[in-house]
Protein backbone atom coordinates (compact mmCIF):
# COMPACT_ATOMS: atom_id res chain seq x y z
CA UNK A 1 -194.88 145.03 -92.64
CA UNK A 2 -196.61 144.09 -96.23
CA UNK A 3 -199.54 146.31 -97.17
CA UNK A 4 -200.94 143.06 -98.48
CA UNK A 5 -201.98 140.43 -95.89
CA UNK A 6 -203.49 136.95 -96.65
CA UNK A 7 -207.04 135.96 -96.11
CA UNK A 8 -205.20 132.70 -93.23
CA UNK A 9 -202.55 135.83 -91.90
CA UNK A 10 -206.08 137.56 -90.93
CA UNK A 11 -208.09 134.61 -90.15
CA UNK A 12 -205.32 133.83 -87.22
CA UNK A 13 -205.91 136.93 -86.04
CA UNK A 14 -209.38 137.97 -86.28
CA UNK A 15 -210.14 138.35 -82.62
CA UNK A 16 -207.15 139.91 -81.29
CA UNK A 17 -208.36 143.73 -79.74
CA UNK A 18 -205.94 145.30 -81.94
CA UNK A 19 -207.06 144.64 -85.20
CA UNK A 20 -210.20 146.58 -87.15
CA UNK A 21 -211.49 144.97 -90.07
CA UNK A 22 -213.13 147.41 -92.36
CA UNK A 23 -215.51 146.10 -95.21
CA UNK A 24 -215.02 148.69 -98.28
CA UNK A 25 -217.37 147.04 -100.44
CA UNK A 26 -219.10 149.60 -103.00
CA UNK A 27 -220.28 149.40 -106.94
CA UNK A 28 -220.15 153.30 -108.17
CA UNK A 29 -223.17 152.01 -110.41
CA UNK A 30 -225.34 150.90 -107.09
CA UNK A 31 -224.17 152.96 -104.11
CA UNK A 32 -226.67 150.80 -101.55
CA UNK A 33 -225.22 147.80 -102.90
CA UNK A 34 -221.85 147.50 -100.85
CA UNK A 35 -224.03 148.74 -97.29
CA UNK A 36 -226.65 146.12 -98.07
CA UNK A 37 -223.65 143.37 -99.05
CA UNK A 38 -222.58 144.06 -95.56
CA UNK A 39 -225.86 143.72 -94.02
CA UNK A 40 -226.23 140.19 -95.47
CA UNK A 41 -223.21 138.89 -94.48
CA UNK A 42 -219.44 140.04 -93.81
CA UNK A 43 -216.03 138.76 -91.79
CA UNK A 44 -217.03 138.65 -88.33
CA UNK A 45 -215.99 141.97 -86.38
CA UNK A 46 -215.89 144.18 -89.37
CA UNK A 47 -217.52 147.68 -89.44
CA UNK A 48 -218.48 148.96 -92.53
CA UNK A 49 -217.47 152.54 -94.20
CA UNK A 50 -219.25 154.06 -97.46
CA UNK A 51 -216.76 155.75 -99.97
CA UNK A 52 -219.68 158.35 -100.50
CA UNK A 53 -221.23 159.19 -97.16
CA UNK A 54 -218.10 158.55 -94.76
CA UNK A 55 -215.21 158.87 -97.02
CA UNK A 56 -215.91 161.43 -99.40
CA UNK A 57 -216.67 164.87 -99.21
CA UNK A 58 -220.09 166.50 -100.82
CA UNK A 59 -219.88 166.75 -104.87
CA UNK A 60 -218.94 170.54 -105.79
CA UNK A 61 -217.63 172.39 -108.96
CA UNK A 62 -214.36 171.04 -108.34
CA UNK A 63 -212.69 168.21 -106.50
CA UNK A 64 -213.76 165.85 -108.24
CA UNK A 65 -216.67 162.89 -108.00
CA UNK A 66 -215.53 161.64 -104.70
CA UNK A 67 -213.42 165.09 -103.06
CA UNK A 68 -211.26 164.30 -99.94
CA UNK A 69 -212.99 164.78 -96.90
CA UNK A 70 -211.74 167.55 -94.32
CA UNK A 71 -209.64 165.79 -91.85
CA UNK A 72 -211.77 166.28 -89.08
CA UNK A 73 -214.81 165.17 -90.53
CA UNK A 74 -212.49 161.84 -92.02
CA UNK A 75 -210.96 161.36 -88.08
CA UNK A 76 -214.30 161.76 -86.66
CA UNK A 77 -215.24 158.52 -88.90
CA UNK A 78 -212.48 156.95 -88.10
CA UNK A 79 -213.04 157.62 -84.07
CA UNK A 80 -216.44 156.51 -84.35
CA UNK A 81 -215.81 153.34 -85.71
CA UNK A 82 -213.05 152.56 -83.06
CA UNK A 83 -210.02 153.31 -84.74
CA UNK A 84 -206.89 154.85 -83.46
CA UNK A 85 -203.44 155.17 -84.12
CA UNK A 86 -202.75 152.30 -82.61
CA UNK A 87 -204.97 149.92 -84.40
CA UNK A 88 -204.04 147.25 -86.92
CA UNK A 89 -206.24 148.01 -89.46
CA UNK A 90 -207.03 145.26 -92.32
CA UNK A 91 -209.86 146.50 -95.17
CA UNK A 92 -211.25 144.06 -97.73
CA UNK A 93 -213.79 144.79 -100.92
CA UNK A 94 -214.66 142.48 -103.40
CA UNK A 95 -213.63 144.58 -106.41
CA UNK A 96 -209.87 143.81 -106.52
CA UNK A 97 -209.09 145.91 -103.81
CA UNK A 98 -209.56 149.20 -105.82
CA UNK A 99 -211.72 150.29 -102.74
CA UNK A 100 -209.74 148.72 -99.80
CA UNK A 101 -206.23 150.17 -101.19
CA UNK A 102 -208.07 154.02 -100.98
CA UNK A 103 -208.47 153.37 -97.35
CA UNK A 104 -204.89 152.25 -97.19
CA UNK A 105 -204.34 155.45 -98.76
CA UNK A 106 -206.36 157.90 -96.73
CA UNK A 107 -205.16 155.72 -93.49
CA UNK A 108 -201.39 156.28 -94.66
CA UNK A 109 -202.09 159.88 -95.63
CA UNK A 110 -203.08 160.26 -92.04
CA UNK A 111 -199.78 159.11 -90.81
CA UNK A 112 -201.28 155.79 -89.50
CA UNK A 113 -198.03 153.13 -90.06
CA UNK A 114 -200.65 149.59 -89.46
CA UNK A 115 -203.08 149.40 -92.14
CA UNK A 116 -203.08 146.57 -94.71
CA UNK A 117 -205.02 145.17 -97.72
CA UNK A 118 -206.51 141.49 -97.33
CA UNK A 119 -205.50 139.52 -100.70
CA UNK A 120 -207.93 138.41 -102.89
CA UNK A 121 -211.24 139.80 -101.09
CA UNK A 122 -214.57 139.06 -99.78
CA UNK A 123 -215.51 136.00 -102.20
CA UNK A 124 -212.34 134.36 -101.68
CA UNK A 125 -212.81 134.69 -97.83
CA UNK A 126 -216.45 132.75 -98.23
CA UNK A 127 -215.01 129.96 -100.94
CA UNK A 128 -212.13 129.02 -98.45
CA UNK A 129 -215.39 128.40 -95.85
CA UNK A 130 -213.72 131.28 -93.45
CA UNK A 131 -216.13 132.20 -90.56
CA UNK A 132 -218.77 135.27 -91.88
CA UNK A 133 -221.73 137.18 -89.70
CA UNK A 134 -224.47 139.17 -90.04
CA UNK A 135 -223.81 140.99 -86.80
CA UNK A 136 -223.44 144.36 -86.64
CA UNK A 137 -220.17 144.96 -84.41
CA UNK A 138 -220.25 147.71 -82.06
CA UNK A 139 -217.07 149.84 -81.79
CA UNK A 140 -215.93 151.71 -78.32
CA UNK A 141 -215.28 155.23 -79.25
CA UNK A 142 -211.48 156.15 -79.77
CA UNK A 143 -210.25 159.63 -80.52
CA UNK A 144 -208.03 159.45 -83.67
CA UNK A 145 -205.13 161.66 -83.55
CA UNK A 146 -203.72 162.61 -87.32
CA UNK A 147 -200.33 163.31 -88.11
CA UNK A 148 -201.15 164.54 -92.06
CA UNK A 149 -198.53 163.32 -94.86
CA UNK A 150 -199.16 166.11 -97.12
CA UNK A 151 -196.43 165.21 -99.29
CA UNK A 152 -197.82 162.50 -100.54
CA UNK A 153 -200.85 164.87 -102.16
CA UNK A 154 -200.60 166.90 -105.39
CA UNK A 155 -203.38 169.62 -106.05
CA UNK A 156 -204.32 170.49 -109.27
CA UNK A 157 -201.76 173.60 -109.80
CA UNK A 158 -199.13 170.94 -109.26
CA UNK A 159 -200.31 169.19 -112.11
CA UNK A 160 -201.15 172.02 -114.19
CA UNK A 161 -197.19 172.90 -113.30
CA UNK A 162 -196.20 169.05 -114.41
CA UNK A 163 -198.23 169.59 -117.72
CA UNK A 164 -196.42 173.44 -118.33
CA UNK A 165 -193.03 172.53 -117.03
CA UNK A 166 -192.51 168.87 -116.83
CA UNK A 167 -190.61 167.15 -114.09
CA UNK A 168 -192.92 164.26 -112.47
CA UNK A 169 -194.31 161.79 -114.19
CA UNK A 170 -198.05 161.62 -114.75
CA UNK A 171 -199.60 157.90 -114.40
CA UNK A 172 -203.31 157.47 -115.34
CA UNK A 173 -204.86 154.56 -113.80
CA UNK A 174 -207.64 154.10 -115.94
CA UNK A 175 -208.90 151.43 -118.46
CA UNK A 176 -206.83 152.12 -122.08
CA UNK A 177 -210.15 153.41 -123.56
CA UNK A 178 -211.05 156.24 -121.19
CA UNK A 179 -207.17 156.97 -121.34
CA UNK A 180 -206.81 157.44 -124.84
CA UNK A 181 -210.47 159.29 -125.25
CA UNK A 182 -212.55 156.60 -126.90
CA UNK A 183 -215.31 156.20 -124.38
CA UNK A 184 -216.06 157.90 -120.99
CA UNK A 185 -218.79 156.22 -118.67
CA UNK A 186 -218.27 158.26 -115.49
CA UNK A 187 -217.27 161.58 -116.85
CA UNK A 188 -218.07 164.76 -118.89
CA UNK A 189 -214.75 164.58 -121.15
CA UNK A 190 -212.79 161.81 -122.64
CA UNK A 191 -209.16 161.58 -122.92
CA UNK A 192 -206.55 162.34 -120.46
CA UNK A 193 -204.04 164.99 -119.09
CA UNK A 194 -201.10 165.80 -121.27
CA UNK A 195 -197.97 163.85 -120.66
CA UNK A 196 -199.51 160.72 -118.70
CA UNK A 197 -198.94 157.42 -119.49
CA UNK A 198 -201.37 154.54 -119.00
CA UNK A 199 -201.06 151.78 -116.44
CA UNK A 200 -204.51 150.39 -115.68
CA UNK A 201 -205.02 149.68 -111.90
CA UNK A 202 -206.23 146.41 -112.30
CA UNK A 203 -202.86 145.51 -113.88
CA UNK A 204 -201.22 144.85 -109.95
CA UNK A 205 -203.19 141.48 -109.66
CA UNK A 206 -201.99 138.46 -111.37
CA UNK A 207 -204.54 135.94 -113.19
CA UNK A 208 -206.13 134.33 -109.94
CA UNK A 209 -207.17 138.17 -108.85
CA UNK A 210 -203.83 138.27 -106.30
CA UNK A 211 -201.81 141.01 -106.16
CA UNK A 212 -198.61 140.61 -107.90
CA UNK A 213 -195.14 140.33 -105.04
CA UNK A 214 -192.80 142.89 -105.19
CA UNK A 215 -190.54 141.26 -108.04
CA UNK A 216 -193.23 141.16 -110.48
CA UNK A 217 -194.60 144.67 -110.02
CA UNK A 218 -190.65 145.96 -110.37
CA UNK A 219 -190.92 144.18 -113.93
CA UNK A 220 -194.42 145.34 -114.45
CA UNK A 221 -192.96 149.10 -113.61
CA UNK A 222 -189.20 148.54 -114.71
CA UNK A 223 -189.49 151.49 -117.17
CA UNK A 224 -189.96 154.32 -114.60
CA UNK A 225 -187.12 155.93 -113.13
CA UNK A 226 -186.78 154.84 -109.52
CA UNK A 227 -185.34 158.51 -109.02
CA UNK A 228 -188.21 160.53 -110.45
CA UNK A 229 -191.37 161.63 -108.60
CA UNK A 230 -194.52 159.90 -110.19
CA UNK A 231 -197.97 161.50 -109.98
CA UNK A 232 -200.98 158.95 -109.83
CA UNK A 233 -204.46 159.81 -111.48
CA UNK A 234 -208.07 158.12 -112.31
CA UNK A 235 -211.39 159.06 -112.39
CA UNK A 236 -211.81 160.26 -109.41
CA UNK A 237 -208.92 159.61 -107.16
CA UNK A 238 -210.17 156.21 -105.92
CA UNK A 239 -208.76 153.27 -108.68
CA UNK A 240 -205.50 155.69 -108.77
CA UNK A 241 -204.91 153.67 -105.03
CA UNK A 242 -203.87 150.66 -105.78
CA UNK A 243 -201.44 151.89 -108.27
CA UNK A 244 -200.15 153.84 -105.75
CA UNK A 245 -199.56 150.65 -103.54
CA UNK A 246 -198.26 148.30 -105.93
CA UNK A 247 -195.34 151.55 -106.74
CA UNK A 248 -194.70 151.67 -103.17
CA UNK A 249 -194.45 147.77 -102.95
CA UNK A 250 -192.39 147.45 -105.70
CA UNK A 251 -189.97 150.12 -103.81
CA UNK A 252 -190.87 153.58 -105.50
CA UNK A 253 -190.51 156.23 -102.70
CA UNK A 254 -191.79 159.11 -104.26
CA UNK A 255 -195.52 158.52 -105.37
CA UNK A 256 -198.28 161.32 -105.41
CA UNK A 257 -201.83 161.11 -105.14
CA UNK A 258 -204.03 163.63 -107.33
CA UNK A 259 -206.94 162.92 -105.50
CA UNK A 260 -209.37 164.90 -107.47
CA UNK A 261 -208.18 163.21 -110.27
CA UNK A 262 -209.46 163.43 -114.01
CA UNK A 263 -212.61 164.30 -112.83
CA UNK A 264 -211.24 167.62 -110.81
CA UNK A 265 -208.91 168.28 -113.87
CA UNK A 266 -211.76 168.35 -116.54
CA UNK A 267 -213.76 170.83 -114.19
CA UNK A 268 -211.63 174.17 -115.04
CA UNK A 269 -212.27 174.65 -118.53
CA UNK A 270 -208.42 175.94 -119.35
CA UNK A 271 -207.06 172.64 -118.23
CA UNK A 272 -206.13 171.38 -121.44
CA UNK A 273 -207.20 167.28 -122.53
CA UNK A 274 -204.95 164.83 -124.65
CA UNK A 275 -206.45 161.90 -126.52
CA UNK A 276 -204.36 158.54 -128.33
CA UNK A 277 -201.14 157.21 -126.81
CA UNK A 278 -198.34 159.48 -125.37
């Protein structure tokens, strides 16, 4: 099935026992601000999971500024909030999906085949008058069983190999000034690794904030090689996600995740740092 689902393909379905709605709502500026968004109101059923406390690991010299958890600390989460492998799992944000889609990813990364993105997001549900709550659902423990895709992870050797050797290509996911070194909010360097080229995350939604079907993200990506392995990088391993879906979507098979992204990279002071356009 789509990754994407509509805001009505959920609505029809919003009390069927399979599905888990997870609210991913977070601002990297205001960590409390996505938990307390929650607690005033969210799509009736949904459970809530922090990027930082629940899907992150702890900040260390490397890894990056939000490190993949350890898998049983990540299936733990994902037991305690009622999820198993057989759940239909549907996350929403209301930051273009950039947070939903790294759920998707983790989920898929975990060999779980039923998780999907809800168009559009959390606003969009409210303006179409969709049902909301500010009940706090409570999930029957499940025990969640992972089946790791480690192929689709790349650790930093592999990229210091793809900067030495070539082979995959590098995609940075970031906004065209942090790629090309002219300003860096989040991190300690500017610029980017040597070799990538830029495609912006936000880039996979059309004007209205939708994500772009299949056809138009094949145009949007119609000068990579369908053949070639592509390597997909941001900050911190988080915006890099929805790159990574809209590839898959638009019927790339080989797309890596760098999960510690340029935040990891810029951590070992050998790794060298490219500025401008490739």
């Amino acid at each position: 099935m789509e990754p994407i689902v509509s805001s009505r393909w959920l609505l029809a379905r919003l009390y069927e026992p399979e599905i888990v709605i997870v609210d991913c709502r977070f601002v990297l500026t205001d960590p409390e601000a996505g938990r307390k968004a929650y607690a005033e109101d969210h799509i009736p059923g949904a459970i809530y999971l922090d990027l930082e406390e629940q899907l992150s690991a702890p900040v260390s010299t490397h890894g990056g500024r939000h490190p993949l958890p350890e898998i049983s600390k990540l299936t733990t989460v994902l037991s305690e909030a009622g999820i198993n492998r057989d759940s239909i799992v549907v996350a929403y944000d209301d930051q273009g999906g950039i947070y939903a889609s790294h759920l998707w990813w983790m989920l898929r990364y975990l060999g779980h085949k039923s998780v999907h993105v809800m168009d559009e997001g959390y606003s969009a549900w409210k303006k179409a008058s969709f049902p909301v709550s500010d009940h706090q659902a409570v999930r029957i423990l499940s025990q969640y069983q992972a089946d790791v895709q480690q192929n689709m992870l790349v650790s930093m050797e592999d990229v210091q190999n793809v900067v030495k050797s070539g082979g995959p290509l590098l995609i940075d996911s970031r906004e065209s000034r942090r790629y090309a070194g002219l300003e860096e909010p989040m991190d300690a360097k500017a610029g980017h690794i040597p070799g990538a080229v830029n495609k912006f995350w936000k880039d996979v939604l059309d004007e209205q904030g939708r994500w772009k079907n299949a056809d138009a993200l094949k145009v949007q990506f119609s000068d990579i090689d369908y053949e070639q392995e592509v390597i997909v990088y941001c900050g911190s391993g988080v915006s890099a996600c929805p790159n990574v879906l809209a590839l898959g979507k638009a019927g790339f098979k080989n797309v890596k995740l760098y999960a510690g992204s340029w935040s990891d990279w810029i951590s070992y002071s050998e790794n060298p740092i490219a500025t401008g356009e490739e």
